[in-house]
Protein backbone atom coordinates (compact mmCIF):
# COMPACT_ATOMS: atom_id res chain seq x y z
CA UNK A 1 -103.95 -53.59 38.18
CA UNK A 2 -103.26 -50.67 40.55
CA UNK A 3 -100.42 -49.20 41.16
CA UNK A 4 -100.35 -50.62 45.09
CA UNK A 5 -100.91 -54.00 43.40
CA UNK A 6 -97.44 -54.16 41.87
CA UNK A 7 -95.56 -52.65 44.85
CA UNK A 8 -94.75 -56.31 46.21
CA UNK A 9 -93.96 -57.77 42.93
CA UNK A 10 -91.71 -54.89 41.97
CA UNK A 11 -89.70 -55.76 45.18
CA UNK A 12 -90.00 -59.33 44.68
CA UNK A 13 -88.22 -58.45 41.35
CA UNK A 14 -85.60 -56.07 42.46
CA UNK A 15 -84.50 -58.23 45.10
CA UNK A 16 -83.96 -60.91 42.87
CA UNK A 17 -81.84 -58.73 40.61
CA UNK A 18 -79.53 -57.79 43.26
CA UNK A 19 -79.19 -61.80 44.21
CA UNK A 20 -78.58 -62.41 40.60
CA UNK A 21 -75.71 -59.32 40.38
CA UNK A 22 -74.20 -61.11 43.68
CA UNK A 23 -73.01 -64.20 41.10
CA UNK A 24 -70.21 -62.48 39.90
CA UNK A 25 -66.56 -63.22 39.24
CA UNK A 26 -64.43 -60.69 40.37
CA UNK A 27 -63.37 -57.08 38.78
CA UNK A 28 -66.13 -54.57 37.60
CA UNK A 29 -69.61 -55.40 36.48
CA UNK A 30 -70.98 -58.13 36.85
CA UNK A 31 -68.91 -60.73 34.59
CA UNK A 32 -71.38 -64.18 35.02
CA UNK A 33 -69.83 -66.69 32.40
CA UNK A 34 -71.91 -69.77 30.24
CA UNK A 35 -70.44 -73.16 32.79
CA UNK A 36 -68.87 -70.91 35.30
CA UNK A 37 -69.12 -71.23 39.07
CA UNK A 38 -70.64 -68.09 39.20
CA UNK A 39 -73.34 -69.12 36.25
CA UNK A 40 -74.15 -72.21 38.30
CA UNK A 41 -74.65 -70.74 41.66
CA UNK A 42 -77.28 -68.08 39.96
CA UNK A 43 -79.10 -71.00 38.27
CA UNK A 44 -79.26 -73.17 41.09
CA UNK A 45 -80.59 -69.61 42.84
CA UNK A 46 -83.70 -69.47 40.35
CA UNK A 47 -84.73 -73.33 40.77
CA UNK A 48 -84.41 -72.52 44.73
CA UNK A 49 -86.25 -69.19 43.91
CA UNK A 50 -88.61 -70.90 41.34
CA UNK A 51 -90.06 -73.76 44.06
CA UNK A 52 -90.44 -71.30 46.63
CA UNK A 53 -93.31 -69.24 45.09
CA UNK A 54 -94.63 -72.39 43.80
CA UNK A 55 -93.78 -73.31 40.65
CA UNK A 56 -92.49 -76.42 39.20
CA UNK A 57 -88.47 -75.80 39.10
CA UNK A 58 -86.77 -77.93 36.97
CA UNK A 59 -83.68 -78.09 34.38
CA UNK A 60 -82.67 -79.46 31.15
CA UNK A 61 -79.44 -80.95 29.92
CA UNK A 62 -77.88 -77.77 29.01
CA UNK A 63 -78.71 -75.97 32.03
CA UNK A 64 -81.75 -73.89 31.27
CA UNK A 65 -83.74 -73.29 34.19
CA UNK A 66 -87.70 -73.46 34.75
CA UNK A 67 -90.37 -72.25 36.89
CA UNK A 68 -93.36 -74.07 35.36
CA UNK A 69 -97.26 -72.79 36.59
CA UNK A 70 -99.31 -75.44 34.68
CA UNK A 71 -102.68 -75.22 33.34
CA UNK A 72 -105.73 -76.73 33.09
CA UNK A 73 -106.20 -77.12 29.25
CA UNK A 74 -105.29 -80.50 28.19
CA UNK A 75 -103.22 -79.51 25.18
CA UNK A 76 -100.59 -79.14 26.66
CA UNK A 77 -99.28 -76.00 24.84
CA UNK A 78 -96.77 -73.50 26.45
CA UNK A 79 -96.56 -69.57 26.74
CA UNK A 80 -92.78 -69.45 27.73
CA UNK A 81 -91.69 -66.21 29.02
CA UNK A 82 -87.82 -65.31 30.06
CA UNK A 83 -84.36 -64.45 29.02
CA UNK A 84 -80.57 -65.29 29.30
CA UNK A 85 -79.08 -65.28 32.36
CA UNK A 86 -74.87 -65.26 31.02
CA UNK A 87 -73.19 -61.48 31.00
CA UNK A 88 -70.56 -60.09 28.70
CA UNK A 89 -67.02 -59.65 30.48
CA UNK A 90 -67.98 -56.56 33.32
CA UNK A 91 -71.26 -55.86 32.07
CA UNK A 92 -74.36 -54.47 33.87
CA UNK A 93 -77.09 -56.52 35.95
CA UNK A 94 -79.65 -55.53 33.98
CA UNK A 95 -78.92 -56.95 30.43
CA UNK A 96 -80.99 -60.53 30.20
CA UNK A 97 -81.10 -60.65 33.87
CA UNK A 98 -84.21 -58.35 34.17
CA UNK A 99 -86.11 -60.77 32.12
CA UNK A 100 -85.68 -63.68 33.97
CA UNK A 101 -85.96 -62.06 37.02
CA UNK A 102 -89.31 -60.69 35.76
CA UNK A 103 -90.49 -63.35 34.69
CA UNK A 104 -90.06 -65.59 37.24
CA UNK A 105 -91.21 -62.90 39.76
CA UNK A 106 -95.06 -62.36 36.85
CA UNK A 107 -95.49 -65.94 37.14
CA UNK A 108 -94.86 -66.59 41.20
CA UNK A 109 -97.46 -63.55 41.50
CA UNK A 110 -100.01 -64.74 39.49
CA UNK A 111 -99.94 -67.72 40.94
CA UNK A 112 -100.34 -66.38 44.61
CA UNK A 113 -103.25 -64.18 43.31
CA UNK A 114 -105.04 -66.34 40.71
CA UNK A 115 -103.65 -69.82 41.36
CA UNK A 116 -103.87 -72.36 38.26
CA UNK A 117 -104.00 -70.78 34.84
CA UNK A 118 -105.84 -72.49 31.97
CA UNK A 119 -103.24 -72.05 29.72
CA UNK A 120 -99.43 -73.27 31.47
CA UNK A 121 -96.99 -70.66 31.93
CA UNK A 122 -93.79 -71.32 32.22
CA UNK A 123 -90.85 -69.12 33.20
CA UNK A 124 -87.16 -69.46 31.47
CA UNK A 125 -83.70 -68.32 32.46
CA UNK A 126 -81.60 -69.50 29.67
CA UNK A 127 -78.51 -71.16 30.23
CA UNK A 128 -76.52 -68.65 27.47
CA UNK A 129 -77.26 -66.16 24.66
CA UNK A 130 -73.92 -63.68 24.39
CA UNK A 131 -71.09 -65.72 23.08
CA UNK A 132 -68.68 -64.43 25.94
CA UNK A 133 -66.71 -67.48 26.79
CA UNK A 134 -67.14 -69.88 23.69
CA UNK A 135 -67.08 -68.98 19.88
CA UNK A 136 -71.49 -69.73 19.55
CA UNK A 137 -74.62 -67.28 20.69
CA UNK A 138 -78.22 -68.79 22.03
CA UNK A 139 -77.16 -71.99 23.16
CA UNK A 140 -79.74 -71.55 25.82
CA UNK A 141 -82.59 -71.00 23.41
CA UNK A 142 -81.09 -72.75 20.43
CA UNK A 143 -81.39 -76.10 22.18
CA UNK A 144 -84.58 -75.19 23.19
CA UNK A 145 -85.43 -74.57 18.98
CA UNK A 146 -83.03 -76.81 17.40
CA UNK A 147 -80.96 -74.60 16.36
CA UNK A 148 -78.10 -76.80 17.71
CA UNK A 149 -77.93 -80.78 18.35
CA UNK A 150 -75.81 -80.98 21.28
CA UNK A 151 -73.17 -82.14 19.08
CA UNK A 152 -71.50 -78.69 19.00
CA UNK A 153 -70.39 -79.53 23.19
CA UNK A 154 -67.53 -81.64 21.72
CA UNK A 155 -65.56 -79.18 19.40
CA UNK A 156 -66.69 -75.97 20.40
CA UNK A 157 -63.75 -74.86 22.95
CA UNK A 158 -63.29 -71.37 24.74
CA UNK A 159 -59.86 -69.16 24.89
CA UNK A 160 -58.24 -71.92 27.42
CA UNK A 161 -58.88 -74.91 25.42
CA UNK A 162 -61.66 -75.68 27.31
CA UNK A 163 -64.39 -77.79 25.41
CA UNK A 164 -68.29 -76.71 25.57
CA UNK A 165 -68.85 -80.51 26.77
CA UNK A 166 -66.38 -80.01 29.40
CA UNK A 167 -67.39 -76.83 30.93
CA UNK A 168 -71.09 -78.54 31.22
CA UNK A 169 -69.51 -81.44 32.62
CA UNK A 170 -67.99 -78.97 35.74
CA UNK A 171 -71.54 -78.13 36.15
CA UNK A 172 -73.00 -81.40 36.77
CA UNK A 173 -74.61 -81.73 33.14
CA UNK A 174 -73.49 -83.16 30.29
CA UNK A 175 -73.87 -86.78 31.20
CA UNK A 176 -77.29 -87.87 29.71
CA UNK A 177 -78.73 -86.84 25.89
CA UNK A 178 -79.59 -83.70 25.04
CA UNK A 179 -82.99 -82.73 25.16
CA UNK A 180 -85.35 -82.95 22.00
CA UNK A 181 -86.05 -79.35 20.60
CA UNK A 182 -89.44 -78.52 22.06
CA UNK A 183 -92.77 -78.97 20.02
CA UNK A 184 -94.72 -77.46 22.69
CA UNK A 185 -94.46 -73.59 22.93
CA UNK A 186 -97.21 -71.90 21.63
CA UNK A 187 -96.07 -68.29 22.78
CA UNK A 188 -92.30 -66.80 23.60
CA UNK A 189 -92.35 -63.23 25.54
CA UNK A 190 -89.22 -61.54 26.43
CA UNK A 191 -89.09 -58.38 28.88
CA UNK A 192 -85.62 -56.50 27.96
CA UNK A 193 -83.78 -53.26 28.81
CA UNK A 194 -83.86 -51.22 25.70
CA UNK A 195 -79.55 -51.01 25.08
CA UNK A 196 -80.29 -48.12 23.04
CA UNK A 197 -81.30 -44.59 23.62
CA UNK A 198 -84.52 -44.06 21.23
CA UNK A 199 -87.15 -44.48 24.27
CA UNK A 200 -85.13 -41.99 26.97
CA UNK A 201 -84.53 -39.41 24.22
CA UNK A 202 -88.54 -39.87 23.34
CA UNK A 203 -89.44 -39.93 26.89
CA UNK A 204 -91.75 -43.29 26.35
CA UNK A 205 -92.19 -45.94 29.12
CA UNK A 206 -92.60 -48.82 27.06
CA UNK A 207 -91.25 -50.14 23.70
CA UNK A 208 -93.07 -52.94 21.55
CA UNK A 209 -90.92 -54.16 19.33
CA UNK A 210 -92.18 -54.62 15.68
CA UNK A 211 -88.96 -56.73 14.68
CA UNK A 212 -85.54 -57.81 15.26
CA UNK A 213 -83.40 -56.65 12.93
CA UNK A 214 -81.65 -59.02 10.29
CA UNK A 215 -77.63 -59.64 10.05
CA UNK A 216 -74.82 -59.86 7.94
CA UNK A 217 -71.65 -60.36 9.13
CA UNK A 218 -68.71 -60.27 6.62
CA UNK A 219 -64.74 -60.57 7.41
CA UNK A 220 -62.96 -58.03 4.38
CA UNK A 221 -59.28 -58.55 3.78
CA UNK A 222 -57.48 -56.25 1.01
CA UNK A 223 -54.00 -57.25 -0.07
CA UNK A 224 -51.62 -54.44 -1.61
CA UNK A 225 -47.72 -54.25 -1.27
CA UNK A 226 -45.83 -53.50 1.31
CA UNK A 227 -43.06 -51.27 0.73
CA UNK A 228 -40.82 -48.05 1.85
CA UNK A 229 -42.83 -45.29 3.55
CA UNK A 230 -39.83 -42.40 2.40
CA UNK A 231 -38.80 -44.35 -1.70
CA UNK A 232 -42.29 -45.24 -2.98
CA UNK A 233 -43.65 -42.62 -5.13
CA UNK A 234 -47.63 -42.11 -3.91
CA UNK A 235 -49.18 -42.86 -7.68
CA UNK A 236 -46.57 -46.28 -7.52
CA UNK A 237 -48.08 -47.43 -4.33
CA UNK A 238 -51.17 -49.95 -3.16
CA UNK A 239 -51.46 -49.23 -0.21
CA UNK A 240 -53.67 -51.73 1.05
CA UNK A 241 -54.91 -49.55 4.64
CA UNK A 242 -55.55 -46.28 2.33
CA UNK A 243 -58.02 -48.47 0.15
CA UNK A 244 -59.61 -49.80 3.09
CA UNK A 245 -60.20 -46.31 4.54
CA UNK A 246 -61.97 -45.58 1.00
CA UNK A 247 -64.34 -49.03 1.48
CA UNK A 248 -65.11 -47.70 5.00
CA UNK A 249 -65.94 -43.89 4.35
CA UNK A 250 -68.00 -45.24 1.08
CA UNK A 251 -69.81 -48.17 3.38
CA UNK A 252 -70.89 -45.39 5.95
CA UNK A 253 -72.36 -43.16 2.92
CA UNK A 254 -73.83 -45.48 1.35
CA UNK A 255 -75.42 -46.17 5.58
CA UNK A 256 -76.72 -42.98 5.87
CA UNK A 257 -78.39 -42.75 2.14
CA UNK A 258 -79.94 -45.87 3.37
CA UNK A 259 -81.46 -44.53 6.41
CA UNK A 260 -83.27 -46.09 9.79
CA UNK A 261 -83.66 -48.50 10.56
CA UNK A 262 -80.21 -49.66 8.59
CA UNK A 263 -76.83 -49.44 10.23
CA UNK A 264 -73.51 -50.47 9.16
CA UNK A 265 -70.70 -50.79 11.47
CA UNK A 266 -66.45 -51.54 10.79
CA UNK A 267 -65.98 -53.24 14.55
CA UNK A 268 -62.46 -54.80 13.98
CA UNK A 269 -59.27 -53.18 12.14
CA UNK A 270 -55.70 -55.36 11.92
CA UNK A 271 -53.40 -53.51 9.94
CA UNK A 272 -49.99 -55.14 8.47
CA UNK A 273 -47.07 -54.55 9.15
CA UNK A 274 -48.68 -52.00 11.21
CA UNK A 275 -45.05 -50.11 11.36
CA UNK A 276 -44.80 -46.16 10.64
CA UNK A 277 -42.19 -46.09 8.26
CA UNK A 278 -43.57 -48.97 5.97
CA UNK A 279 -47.14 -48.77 3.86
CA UNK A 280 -49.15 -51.46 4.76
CA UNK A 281 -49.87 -54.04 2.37
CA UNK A 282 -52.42 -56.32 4.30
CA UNK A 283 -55.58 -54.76 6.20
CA UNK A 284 -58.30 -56.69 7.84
CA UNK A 285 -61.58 -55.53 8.82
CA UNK A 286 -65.24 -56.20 9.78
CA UNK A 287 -68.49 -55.19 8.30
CA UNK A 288 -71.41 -55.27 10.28
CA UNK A 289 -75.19 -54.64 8.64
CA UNK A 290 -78.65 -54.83 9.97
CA UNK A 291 -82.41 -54.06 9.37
CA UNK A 292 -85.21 -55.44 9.77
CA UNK A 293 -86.26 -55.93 6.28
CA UNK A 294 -84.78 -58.87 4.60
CA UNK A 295 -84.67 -57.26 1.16
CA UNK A 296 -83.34 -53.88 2.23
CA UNK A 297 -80.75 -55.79 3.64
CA UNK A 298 -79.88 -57.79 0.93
CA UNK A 299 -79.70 -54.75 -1.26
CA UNK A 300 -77.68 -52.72 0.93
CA UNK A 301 -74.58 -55.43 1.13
CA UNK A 302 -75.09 -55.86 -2.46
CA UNK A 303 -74.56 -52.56 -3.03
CA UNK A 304 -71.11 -52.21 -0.54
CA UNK A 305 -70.01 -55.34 -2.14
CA UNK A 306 -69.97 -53.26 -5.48
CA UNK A 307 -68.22 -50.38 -4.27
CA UNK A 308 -65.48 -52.02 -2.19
CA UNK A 309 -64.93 -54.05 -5.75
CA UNK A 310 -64.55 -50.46 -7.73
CA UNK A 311 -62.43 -49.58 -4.83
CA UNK A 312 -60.14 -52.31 -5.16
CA UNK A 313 -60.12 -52.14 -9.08
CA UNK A 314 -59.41 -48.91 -9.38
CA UNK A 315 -56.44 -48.74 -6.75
CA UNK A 316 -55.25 -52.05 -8.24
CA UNK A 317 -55.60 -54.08 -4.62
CA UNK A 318 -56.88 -57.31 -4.41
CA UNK A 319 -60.21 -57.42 -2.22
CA UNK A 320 -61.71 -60.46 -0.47
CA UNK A 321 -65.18 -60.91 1.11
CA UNK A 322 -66.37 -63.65 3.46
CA UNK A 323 -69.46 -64.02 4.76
CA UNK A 324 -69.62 -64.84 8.64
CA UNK A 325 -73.19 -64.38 9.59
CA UNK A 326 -76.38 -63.93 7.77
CA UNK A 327 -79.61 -63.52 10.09
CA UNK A 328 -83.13 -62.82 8.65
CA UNK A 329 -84.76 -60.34 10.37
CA UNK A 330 -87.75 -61.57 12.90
CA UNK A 331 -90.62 -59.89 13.13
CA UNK A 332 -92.94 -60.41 15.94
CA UNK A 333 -96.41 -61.29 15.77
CA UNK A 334 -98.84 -58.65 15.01
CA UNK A 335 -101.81 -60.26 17.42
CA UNK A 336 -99.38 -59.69 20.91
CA UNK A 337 -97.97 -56.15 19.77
CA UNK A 338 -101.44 -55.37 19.25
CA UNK A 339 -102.45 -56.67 22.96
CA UNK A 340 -99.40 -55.23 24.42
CA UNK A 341 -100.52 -51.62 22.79
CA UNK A 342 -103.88 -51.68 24.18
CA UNK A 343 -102.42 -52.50 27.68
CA UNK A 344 -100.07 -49.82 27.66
CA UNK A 345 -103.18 -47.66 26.60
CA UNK A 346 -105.25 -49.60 29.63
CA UNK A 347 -102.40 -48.66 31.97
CA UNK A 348 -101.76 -44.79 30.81
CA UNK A 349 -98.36 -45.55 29.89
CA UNK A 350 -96.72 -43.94 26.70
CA UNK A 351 -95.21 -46.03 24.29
CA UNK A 352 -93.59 -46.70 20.59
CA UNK A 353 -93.31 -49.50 18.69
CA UNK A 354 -89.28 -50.08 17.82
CA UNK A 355 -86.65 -52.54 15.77
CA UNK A 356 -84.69 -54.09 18.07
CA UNK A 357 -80.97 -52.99 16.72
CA UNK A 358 -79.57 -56.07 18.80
CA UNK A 359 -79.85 -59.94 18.86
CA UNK A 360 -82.60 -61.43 21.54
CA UNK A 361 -83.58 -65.22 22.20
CA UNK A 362 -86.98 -64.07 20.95
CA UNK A 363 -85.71 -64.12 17.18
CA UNK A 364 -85.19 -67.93 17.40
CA UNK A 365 -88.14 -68.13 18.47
CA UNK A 366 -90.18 -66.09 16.15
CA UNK A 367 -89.80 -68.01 12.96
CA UNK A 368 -91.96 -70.99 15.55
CA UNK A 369 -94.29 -69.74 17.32
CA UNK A 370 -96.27 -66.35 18.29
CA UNK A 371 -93.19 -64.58 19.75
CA UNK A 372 -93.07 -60.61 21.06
CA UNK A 373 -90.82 -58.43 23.07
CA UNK A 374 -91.06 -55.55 25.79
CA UNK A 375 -88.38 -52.74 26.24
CA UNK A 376 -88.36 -50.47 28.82
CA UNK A 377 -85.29 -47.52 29.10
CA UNK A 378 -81.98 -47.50 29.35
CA UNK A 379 -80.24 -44.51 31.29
CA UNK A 380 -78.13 -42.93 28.64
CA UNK A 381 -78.29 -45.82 26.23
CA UNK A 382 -75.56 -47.72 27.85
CA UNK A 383 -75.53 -51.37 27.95
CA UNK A 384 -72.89 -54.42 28.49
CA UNK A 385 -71.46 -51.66 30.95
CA UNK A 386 -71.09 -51.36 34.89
CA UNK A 387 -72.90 -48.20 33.66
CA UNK A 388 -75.77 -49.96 33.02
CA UNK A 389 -78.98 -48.74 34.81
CA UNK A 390 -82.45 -48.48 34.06
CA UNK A 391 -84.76 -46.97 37.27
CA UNK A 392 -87.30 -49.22 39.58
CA UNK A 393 -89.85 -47.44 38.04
CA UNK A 394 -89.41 -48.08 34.49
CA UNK A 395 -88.42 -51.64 35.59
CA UNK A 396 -91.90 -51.68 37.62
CA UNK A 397 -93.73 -50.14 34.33
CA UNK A 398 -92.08 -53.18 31.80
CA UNK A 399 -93.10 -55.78 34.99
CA UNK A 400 -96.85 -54.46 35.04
CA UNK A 401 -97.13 -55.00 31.58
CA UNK A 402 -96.06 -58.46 31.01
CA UNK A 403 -98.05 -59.27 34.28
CA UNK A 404 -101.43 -57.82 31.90
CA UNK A 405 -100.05 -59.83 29.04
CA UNK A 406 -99.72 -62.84 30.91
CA UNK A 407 -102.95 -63.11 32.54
CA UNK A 408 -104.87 -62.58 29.22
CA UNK A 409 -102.76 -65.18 27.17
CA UNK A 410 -103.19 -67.74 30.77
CA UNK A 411 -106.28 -67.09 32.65
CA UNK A 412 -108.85 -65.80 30.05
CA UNK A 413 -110.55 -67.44 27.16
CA UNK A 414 -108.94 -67.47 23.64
CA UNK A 415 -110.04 -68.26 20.38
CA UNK A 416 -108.77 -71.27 18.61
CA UNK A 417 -105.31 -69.91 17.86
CA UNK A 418 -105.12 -70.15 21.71
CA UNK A 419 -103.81 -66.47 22.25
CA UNK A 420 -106.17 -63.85 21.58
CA UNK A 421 -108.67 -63.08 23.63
CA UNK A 422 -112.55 -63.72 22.42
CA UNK A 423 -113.87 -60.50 24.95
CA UNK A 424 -111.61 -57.65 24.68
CA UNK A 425 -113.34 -56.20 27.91
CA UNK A 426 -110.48 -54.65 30.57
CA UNK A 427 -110.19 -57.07 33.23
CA UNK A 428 -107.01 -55.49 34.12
CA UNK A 429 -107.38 -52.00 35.28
């Protein structure tokens, strides 16, 4: 493809962006809420959007929107491409948003210049993936997986009381069965803003991302005693926040022995009584752990786990650990990273493979298909920010390459997998 080529996508795409940003609640950011008014209006945008360049435009019964550019093979498989189309409270316009707005724009061009595909391709703006307004992540792409039955709607309620099932109700869903996880997907690609500041400080274009990192989530309390901040002799006290402190300065040692790709994080501190003159005898915190290899993962929280229990033994506090998350790490499939490389190299572009550090529908996906992900820069690293900006051009670069990816895994002729090309020969210069 030529660089004039991608000129009217590119617009296409950033003028879908800026719709998108529109659907807003007020304050600053863009704050665009799973069931809102402002979350319904964007949808119903992107089915409008969707039938306009000619695709099939449909929805499902938790609000995930389509754009659907069948094929011609009778299989019936499915290279979905997309992302989430919910915000955190005033974030940016670029975080999930670029990815359905690229892929919705890849799909709308194609078909304009190379009509029906053999293979079906078939665009996704998922109806939530950040947990902003109720206490679940990926509902969009869980449903779509099975990760979740529907049956979650009923309980699951948000900071006003207000039940999942009832905020889908608001937005004219709700009503019929939930859809049947999805047996047909042969392929997930995600196009994603970096959120990180490894390919701007490298000065690459593109990042293929070798895995998404694993999680562990665990909520820490250590009990002491509460007592006199003046009368309590220091070698007479357990003092429950000064142990804590200890578990935290250890955990981040213990992080940095470890090394990249592993990162450990205390995200939440509630200290009580939190009053000066008294020494706390109750602190709860969070521990937060990721990498992308499942057993380096496991070792490192066994190995905090140990220490925070010498911790508490030897400054006689009693320590409890809970478990709130465990992830596996989801590494994407070697045969797309490997055609994504050789386009970047077809295109001139630089590029590094990368961990993704954060949670993406595409780990959902990965364990079920051939699944692989596309960063492109993020201006200083910032994300889930009004700060949040990444340049038309490096937007333009991450949109020219999933156009390339998604002509060879539509129009041209695979081997029995379905995905890989049989003739490696650059139709896409």
């Amino acid at each position: 493809m030529s660089a004039p080529d991608i000129q009217a996508p590119t617009a296409e795409m950033m003028e879908l962006l800026e719709e998108l940003s529109a659907f807003s609640a007020p304050g600053d950011g863009v704050t665009r809420l799973l069931y809102t008014p402002e979350w319904r209006m964007a949808q119903q945008h992107l089915l409008n959007r969707a039938g306009e360049s000619g695709l099939k435009a449909y929805s499902d019964s938790v609000g995930n929107v389509y754009g659907r550019l069948a094929g011609t093979r009778p299989d019936g498989k499915v290279v979905l491409i997309g992302s989430h189309i919910d915000t955190v409270v005033s974030g940016g316009k670029y975080d999930g948003a670029y990815g359905v707005a690229a892929a919705f724009t890849a799909l709308g061009y194609l078909n304009r210049m190379y009509g029906q595909p053999l293979r079906t391709l078939e665009a996704v703006s998922f109806a939530e993936e950040e947990g902003s307004r109720f206490p679940l992540t990926f509902w969009g792409s869980g449903n779509v997986t099975g990760l979740y039955d529907g049956s979650e709607a009923e309980d699951c309620k948000d900071s006003e009381g207000v039940t999942l099932l009832e905020g889908m109700k608001s937005c004219g869903l709700g009503d019929k069965e939930p859809s049947a996880p999805r047996s047909d997907i042969s392929a997930y690609v995600e196009l994603h803003i970096e959120q990180g500041i490894v390919l701007e400080r490298t000065g690459m274009q593109i990042g293929v991302v070798s895995a998404i990192v694993g999680q562990r989530r665990f909520a820490v309390t250590v009990k002491g005693t509460a007592n006199h901040a003046g009368t309590t002799p220091m070698g007479l006290r357990r003092d429950a926040l000064a142990a804590a402190a200890e578990m935290m300065l250890q955990m981040e040692r213990l992080a940095a022995e470890a090394g990249d790709p592993l990162v450990a994080t205390t995200g939440r501190l509630v200290v009580t009584p939190n009053t000066p003159n008294v020494i706390p005898g109750e602190v709860a915190f969070t521990l937060d752990v990721r990498h992308s290899r499942e057993d380096e993962l496991e070792a490192f929280c066994a190995s905090v786990v140990s220490a925070f229990e010498e911790i508490a033994e030897r400054r006689n506090v009693a320590l409890g650990m809970a478990l709130r998350l465990s992830a596996s790490p989801a590494p994407m499939d070697s045969g797309l990273r490997a055609e994504l490389e050789a386009i970047c190299h077809q295109q001139g572009r630089t590029y590094r493979a990368m961990v993704s550090g954060a949670g993406h529908d595409a780990q959902l996906f990965a364990p079920r298909c051939k699944t692989a992900m596309i960063f492109v820069p993020s201006q200083g690293g910032i994300s889930h920010s009004p700060e949040e900006y990444t340049p038309p051009e490096e937007l333009a670069a991450g949109l020219e390459v999933l156009i390339a990816l998604l002509y060879k895994l539509g129009y041209e002729e695979t081997d029995e997998d379905g995905l890989v090309p049989q003739n490696t020969k650059e139709r896409w210069t």
